[in-house]
Protein backbone atom coordinates (compact mmCIF):
# COMPACT_ATOMS: atom_id res chain seq x y z
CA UNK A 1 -36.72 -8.19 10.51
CA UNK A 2 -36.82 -4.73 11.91
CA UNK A 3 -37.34 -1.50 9.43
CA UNK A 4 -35.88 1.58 10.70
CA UNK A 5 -38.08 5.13 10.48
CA UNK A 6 -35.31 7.72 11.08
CA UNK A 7 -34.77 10.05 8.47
CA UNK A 8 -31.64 11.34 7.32
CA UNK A 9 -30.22 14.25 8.43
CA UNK A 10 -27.34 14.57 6.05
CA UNK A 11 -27.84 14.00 2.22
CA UNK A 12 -24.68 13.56 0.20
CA UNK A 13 -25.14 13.88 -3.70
CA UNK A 14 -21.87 12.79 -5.69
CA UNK A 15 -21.05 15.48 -8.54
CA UNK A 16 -18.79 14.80 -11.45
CA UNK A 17 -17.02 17.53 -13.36
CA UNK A 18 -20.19 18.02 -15.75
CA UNK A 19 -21.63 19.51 -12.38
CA UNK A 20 -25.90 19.83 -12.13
CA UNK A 21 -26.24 18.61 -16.04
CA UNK A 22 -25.16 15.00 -14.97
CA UNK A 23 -27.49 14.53 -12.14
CA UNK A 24 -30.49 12.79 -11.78
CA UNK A 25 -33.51 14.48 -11.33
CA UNK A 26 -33.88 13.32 -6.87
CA UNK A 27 -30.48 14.51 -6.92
CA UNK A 28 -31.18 18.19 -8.39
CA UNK A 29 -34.22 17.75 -6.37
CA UNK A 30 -32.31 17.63 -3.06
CA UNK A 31 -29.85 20.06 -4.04
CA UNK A 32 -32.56 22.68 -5.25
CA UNK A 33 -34.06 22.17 -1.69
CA UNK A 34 -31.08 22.73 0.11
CA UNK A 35 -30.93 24.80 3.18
CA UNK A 36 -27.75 24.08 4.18
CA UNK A 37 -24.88 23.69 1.19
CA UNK A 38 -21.89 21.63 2.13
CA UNK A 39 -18.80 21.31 -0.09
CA UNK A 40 -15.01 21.84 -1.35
CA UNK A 41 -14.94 25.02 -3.51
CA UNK A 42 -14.73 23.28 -6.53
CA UNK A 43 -18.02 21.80 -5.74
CA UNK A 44 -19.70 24.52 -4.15
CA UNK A 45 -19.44 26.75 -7.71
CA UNK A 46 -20.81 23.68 -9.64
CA UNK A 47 -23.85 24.95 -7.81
CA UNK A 48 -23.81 28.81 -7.87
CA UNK A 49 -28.08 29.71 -7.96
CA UNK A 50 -28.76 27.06 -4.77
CA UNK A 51 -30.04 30.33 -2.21
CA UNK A 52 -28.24 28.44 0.91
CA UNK A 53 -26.20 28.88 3.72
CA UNK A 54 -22.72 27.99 2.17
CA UNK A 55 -20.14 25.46 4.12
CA UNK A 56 -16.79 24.30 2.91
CA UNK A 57 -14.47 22.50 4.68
CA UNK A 58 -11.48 24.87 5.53
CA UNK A 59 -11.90 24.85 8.95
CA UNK A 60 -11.05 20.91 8.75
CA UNK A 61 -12.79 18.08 9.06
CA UNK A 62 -13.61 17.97 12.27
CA UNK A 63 -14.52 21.14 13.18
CA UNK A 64 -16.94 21.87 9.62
CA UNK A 65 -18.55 18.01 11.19
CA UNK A 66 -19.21 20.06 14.38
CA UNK A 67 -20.92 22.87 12.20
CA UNK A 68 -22.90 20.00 10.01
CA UNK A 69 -24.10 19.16 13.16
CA UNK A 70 -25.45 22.33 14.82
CA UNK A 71 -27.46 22.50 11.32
CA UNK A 72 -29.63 18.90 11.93
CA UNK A 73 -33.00 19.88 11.36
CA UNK A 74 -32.80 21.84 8.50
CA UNK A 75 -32.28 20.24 4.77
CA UNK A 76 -28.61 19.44 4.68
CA UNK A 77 -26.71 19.18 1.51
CA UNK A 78 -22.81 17.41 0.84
CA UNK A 79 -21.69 18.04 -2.40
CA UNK A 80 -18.81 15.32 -3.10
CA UNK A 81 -16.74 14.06 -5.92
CA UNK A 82 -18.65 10.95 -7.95
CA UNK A 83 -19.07 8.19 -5.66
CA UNK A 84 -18.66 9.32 -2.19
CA UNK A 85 -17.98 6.40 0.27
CA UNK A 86 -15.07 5.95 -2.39
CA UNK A 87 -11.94 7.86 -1.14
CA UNK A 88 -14.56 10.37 -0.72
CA UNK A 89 -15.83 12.21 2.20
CA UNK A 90 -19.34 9.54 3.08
CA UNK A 91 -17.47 7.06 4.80
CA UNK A 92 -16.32 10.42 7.28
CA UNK A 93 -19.82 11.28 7.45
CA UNK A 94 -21.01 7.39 8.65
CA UNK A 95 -18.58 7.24 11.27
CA UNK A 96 -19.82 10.74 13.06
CA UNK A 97 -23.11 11.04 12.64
CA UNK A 98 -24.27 7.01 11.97
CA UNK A 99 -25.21 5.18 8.48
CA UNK A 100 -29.31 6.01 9.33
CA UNK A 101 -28.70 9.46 9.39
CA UNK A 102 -26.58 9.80 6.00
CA UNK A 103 -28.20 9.20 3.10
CA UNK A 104 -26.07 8.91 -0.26
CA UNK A 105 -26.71 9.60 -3.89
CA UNK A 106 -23.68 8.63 -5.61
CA UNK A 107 -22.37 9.62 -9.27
CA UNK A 108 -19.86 7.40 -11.25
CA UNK A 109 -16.66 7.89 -9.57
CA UNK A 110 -13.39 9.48 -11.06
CA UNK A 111 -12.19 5.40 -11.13
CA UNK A 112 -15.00 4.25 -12.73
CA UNK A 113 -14.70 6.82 -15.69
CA UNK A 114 -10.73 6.29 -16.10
CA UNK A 115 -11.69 2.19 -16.51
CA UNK A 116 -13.83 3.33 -18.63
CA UNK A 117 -12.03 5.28 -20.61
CA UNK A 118 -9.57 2.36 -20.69
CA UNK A 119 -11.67 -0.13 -21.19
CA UNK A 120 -10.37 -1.76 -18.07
CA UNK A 121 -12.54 -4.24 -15.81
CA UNK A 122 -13.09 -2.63 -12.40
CA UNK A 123 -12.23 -6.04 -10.60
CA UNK A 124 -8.71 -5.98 -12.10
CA UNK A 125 -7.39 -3.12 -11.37
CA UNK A 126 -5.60 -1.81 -7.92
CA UNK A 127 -6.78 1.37 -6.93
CA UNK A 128 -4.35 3.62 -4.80
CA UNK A 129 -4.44 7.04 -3.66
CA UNK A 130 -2.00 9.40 -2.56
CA UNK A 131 -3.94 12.61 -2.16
CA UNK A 132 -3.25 13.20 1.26
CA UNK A 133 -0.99 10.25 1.73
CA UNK A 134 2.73 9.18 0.93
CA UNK A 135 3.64 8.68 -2.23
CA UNK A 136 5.42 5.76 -0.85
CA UNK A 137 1.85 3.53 -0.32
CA UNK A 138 2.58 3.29 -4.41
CA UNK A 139 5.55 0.78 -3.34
CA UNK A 140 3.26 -1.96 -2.22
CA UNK A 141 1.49 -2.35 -5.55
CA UNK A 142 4.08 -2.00 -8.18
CA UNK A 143 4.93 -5.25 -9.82
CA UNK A 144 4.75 -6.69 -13.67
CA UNK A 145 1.71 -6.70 -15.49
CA UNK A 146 -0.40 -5.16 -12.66
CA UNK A 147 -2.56 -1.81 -13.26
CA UNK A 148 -3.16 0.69 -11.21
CA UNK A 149 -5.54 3.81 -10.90
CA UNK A 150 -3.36 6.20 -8.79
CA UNK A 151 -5.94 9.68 -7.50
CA UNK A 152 -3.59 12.33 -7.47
CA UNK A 153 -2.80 14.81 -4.61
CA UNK A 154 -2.21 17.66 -7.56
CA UNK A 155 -0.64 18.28 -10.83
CA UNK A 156 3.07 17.52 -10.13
CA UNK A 157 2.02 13.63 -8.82
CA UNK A 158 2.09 12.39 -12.18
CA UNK A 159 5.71 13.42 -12.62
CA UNK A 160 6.45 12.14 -8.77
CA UNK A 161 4.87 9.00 -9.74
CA UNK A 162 6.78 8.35 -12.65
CA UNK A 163 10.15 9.05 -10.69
CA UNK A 164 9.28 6.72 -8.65
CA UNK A 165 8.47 4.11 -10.87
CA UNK A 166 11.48 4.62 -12.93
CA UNK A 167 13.45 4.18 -9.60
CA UNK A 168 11.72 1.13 -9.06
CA UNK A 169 13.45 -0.32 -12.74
CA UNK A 170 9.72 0.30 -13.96
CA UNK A 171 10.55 2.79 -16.27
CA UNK A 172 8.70 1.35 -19.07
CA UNK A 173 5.47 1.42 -17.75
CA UNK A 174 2.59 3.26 -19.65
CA UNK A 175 1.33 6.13 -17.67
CA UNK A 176 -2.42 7.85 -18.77
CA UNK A 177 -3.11 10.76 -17.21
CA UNK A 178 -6.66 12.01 -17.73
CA UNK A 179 -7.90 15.65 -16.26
CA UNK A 180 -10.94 17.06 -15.89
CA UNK A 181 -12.31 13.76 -16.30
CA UNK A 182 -16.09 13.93 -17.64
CA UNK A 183 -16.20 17.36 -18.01
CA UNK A 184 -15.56 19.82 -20.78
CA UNK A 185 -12.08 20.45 -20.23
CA UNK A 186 -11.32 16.89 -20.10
CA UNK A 187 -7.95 15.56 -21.75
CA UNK A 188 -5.46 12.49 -22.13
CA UNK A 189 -1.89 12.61 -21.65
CA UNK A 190 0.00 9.57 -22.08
CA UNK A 191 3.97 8.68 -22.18
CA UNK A 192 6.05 6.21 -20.53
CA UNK A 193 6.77 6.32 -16.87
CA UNK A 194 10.76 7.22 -18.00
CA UNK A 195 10.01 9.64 -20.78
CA UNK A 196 7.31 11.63 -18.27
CA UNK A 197 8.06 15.51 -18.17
CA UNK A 198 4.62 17.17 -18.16
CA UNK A 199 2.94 18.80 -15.07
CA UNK A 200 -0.59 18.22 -15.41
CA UNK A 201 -3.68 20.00 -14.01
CA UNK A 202 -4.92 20.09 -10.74
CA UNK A 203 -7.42 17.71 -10.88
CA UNK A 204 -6.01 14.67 -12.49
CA UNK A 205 -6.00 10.59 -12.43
CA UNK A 206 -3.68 8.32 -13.41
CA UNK A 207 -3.54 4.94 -14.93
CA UNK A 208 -1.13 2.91 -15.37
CA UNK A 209 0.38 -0.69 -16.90
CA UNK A 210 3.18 -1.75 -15.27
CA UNK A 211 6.06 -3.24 -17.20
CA UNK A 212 8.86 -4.55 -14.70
CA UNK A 213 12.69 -3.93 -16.19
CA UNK A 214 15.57 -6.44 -16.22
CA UNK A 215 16.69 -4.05 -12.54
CA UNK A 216 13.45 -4.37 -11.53
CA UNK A 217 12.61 -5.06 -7.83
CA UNK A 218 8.97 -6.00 -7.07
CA UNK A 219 7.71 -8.06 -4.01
CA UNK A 220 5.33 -10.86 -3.31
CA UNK A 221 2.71 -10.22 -0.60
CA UNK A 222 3.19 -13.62 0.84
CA UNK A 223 5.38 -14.04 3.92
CA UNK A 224 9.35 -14.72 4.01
CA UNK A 225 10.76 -11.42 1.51
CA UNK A 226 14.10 -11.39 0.83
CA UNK A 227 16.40 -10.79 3.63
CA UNK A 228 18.15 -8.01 1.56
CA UNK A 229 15.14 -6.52 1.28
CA UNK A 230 15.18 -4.80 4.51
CA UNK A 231 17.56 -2.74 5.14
CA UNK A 232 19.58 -3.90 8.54
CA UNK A 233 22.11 -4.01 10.90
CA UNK A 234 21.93 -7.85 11.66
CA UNK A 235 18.92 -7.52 13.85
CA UNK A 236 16.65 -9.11 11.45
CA UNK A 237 14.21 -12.15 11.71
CA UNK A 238 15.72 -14.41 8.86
CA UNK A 239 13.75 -15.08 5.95
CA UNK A 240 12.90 -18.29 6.47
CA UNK A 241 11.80 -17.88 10.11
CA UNK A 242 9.86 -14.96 9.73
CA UNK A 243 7.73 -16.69 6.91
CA UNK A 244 6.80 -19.57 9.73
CA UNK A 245 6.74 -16.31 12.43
CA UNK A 246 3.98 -14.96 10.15
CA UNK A 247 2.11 -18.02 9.86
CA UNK A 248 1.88 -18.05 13.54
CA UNK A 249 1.10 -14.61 14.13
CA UNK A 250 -1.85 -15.42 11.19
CA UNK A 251 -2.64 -11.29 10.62
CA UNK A 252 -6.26 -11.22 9.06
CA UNK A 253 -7.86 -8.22 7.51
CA UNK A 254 -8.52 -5.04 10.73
CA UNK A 255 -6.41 -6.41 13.15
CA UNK A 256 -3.46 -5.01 15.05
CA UNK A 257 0.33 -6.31 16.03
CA UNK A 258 2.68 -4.84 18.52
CA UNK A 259 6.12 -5.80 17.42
CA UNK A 260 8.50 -6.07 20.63
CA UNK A 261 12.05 -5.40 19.89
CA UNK A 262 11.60 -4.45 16.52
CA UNK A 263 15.11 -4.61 14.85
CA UNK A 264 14.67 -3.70 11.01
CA UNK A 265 11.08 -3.94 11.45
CA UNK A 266 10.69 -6.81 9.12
CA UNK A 267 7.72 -8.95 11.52
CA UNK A 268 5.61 -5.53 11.33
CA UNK A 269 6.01 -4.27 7.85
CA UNK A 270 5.15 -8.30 6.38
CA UNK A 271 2.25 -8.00 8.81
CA UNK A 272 1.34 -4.58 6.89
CA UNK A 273 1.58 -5.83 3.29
CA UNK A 274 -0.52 -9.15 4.20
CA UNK A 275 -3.50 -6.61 4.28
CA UNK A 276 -4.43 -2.82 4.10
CA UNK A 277 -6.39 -2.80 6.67
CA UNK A 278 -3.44 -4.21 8.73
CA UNK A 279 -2.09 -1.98 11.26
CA UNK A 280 1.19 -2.39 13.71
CA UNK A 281 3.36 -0.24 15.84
CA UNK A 282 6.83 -1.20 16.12
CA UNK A 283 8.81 -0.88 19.23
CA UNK A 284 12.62 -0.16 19.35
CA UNK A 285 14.71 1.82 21.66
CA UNK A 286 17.84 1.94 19.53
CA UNK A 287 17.14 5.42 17.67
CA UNK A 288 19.45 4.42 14.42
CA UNK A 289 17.29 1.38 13.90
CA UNK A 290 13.81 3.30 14.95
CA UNK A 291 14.94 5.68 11.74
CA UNK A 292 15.92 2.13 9.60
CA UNK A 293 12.80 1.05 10.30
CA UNK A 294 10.41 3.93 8.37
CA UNK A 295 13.29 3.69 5.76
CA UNK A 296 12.10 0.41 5.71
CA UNK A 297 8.65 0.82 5.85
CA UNK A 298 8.59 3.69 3.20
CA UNK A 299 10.16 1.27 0.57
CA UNK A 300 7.89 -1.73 0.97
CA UNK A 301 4.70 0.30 0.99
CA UNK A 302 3.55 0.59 4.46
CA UNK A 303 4.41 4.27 5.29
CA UNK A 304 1.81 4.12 7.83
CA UNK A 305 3.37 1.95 10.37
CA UNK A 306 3.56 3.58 13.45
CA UNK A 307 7.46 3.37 15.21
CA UNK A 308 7.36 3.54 18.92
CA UNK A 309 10.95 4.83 20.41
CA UNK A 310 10.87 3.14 23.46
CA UNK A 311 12.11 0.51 26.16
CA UNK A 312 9.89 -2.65 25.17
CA UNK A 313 8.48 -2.67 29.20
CA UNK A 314 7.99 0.86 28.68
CA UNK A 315 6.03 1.04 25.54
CA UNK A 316 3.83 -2.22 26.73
CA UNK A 317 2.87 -0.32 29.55
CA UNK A 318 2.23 3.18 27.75
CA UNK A 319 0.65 2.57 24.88
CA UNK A 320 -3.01 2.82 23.97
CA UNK A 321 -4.99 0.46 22.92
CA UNK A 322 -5.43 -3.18 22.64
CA UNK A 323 -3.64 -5.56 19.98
CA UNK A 324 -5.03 -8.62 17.81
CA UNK A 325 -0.90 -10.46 18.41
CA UNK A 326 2.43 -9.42 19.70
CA UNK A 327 5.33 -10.68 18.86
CA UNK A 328 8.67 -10.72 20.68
CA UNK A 329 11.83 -11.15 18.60
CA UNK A 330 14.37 -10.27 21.84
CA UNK A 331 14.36 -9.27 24.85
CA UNK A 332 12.83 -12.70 26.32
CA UNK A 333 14.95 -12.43 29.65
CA UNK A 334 13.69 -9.05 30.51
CA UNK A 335 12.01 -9.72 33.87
CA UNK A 336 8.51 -9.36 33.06
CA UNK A 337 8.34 -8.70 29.46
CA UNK A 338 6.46 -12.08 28.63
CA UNK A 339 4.09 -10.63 31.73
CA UNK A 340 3.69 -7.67 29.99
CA UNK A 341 2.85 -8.63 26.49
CA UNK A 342 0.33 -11.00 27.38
CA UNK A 343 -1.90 -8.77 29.95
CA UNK A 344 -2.01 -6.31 27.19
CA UNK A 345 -3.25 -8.56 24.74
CA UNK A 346 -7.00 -8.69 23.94
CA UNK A 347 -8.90 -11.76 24.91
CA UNK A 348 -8.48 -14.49 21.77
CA UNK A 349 -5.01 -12.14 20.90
CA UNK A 350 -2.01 -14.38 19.82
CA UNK A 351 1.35 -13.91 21.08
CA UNK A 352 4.47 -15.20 19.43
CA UNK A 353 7.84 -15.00 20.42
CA UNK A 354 11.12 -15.96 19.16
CA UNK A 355 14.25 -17.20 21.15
CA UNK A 356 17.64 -18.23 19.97
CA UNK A 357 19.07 -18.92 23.59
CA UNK A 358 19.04 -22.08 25.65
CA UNK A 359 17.88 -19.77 28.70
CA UNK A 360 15.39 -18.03 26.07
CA UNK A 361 13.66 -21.46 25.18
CA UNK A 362 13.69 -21.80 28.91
CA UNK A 363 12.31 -19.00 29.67
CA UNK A 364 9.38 -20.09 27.19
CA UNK A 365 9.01 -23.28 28.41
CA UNK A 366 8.13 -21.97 31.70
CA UNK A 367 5.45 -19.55 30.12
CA UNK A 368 4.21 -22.46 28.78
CA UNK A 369 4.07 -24.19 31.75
CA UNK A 370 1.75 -21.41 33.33
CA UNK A 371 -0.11 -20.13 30.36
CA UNK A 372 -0.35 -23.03 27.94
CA UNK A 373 0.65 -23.14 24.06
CA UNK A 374 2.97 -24.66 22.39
CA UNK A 375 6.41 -24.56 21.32
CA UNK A 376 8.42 -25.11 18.14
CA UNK A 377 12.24 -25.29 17.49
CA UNK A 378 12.98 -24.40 13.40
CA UNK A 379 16.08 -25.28 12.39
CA UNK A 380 17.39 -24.13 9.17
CA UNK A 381 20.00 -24.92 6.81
CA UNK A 382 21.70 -23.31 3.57
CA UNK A 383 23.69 -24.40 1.22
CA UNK A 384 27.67 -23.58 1.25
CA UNK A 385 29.97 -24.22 -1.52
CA UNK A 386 33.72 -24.95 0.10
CA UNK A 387 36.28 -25.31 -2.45
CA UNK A 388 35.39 -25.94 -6.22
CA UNK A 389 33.80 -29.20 -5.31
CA UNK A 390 32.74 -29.97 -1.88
CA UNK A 391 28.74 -28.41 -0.87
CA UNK A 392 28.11 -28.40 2.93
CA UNK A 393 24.52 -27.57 4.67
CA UNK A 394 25.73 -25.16 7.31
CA UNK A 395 22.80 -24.34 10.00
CA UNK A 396 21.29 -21.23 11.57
CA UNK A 397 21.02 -20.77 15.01
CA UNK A 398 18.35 -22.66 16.16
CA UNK A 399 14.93 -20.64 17.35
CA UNK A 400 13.01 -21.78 20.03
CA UNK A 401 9.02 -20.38 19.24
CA UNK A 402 6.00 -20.09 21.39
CA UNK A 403 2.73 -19.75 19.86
CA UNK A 404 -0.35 -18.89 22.48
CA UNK A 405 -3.66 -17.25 22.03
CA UNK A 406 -5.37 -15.75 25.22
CA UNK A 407 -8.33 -17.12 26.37
């Protein structure tokens, strides 16, 4: 056991809307000390007698981190919203400067008063945030019965929000909007999601009970959705193969896919939703499905996946970084493109591909031969009702798979 002696050069003190009456005494302490006074405006007038050189953050992240840093040695101060390494700025401050030279004092977070004032266990509850993301992420959480604690960007999300919802066939669901939230202006707002008219203020968090409608559409998170819920042109892995293509690609939480040959961009958005730490890129070259696909993406909740407009060879040997899997859904007889795919991937990476072909499954057998694996052929069969009496099973096209994880 090692104990380490560096002292902090940044202190970060979480501040509710009560402002210096809520703190502790170490954290007016630190603040009353403060040489350097870091903080969004809001927070920076919470503290207006501190004598210290003043920072916000309008110059951006990055650059005010620069300035932070040109201060070590002198008693730094971050001002931040309740509990900071949640949505809040100490996680940003960990990754630049180190978790030994950041030390935190947090306040109850904005989440923890609206469960709170709910009387909602913490556990239970799905916390999402669209202040400075899409208001699209929402999509991956909506379904019956769940709630949610949404941080708004401003005062028009709660009425974006509740469009959305009601688009959704969730119209019913309870929204509470609280603002100012432990401070003296604080209030409660509260309607259904359809009935929702009010702008609210600024600085305002929602909470909300969803109640799915007879037109409702809401999602599992488990592999295999509904084919029609992808929009497509007929270049879409079938439900039922994608569920066992997922199994074999096995995303866990951090890790990255490159989707070859993307098509509707079904592989890479289910890779997405298994996890939010998940991360893919999706390659197409067709423009009209590159544009499906982040139609795609938006509506299932993963706004974030990244859409690569690009030959498949091209993209493999462009793009940066190193992926967890890739999967190829086409494109099997490009000379090379098995090649490809695999040098890129990082040692212990999985690659899966998919081919309907007799010289595809070929063409996988070989890579087999040289690279080891194995290989599966899924055959599937539906139900077809001919006549008023007679029920056939009519098949798919039979996919050839190969499954292999670099040593």
């Amino acid at each position: 056991m090692s104990k380490s002696s560096t002292q902090p050069s940044v202190h970060v003190v979480g501040i509710g809307e009560d402002g210096l009456v809520g703190l502790t005494p170490i954290a007016k302490a630190l603040i009353d000390s403060a040489e350097v006074l870091v903080g969004g405006e809001r927070h920076l007038d919470k503290a207006p007698d501190i004598k210290a050189l003043r920072i916000d953050w309008s110059a951006g992240f990055g650059a005010t981190l620069d300035i932070i840093k040109s201060h070590f040695g002198k008693r730094i101060v971050v001002l931040a919203s309740g509990d900071p390494f949640h949505f809040g700025v100490g996680a940003t401050l960990v990754r630049r400067f180190g978790a030994d030279h950041v030390f935190v004092l947090p306040s109850p977070s904005s989440i923890s008063l609206t469960c709170a004032r709910m009387g909602w266990s913490i556990p239970d509850v799905t916390v999402v945030t669209i202040h400075g993301r899409a208001l699209e992420h929402l999509n991956l959480h909506v379904t019956d019965k769940v709630r949610l604690v949404v941080l708004a960007r401003d005062g028009k999300s709660p009425q974006e929000v509740a469009a959305l919802l009601t688009q959704r066939g969730f119209g019913g669901s309870k929204i509470t909007v609280w603002e100012h939230l432990g401070g003296d202006k604080e209030r409660k707002i509260e309607a259904l999601a359809q009935d929702w008219t009010e702008e609210c203020a600024q600085l305002c968090i929602l909470a909300i009970e969803c109640v799915a409608g007879s037109d409702a559409r809401a999602y599992s998170r488990l592999a295999g959705l509904p084919d029609d819920a992808f929009e497509n042109d007929g270049q879409l892995t079938k439900r039922e193969v994608r569920a066992v293509t997922l199994s074999s690609l096995a995303p866990k939480p951090g890790e990255v896919l490159w989707d070859v040959g993307a098509g509707a961009g079904s592989i890479a958005i289910e890779w997405m939703r298994s996890s939010r730490s998940c991360t893919a890129v999706a390659i197409e070259r067709d423009p009209d499905r590159a544009a499906r696909i982040a139609r795609n993406a938006a509506n299932l909740g993963v706004p974030k996946l990244k859409i690569e407009h690009a030959e498949a060879l091209e993209a493999l040997e462009t793009l940066e970084g190193t992926p967890d899997a890739v999967f190829v859904g086409g494109g099997v007889g490009i000379p090379g493109l098995l090649d490809a795919a695999w040098a890129r991937l990082k040692p212990g990476g999985c690659l899966v591909v998919n081919a309907v072909t007799v010289e595809g499954g070929a063409a996988l057998s070989a890579f087999k031969t040289e690279h080891g694996g194995d290989l599966l052929r899924l055959t599937v069969e539906h139900a077809e009702q001919k006549g008023q009496s007679a029920t056939f099973m009519t098949a798919m096209r039979t996919v050839t798979q190969y499954i292999g994880a670099k040593s």
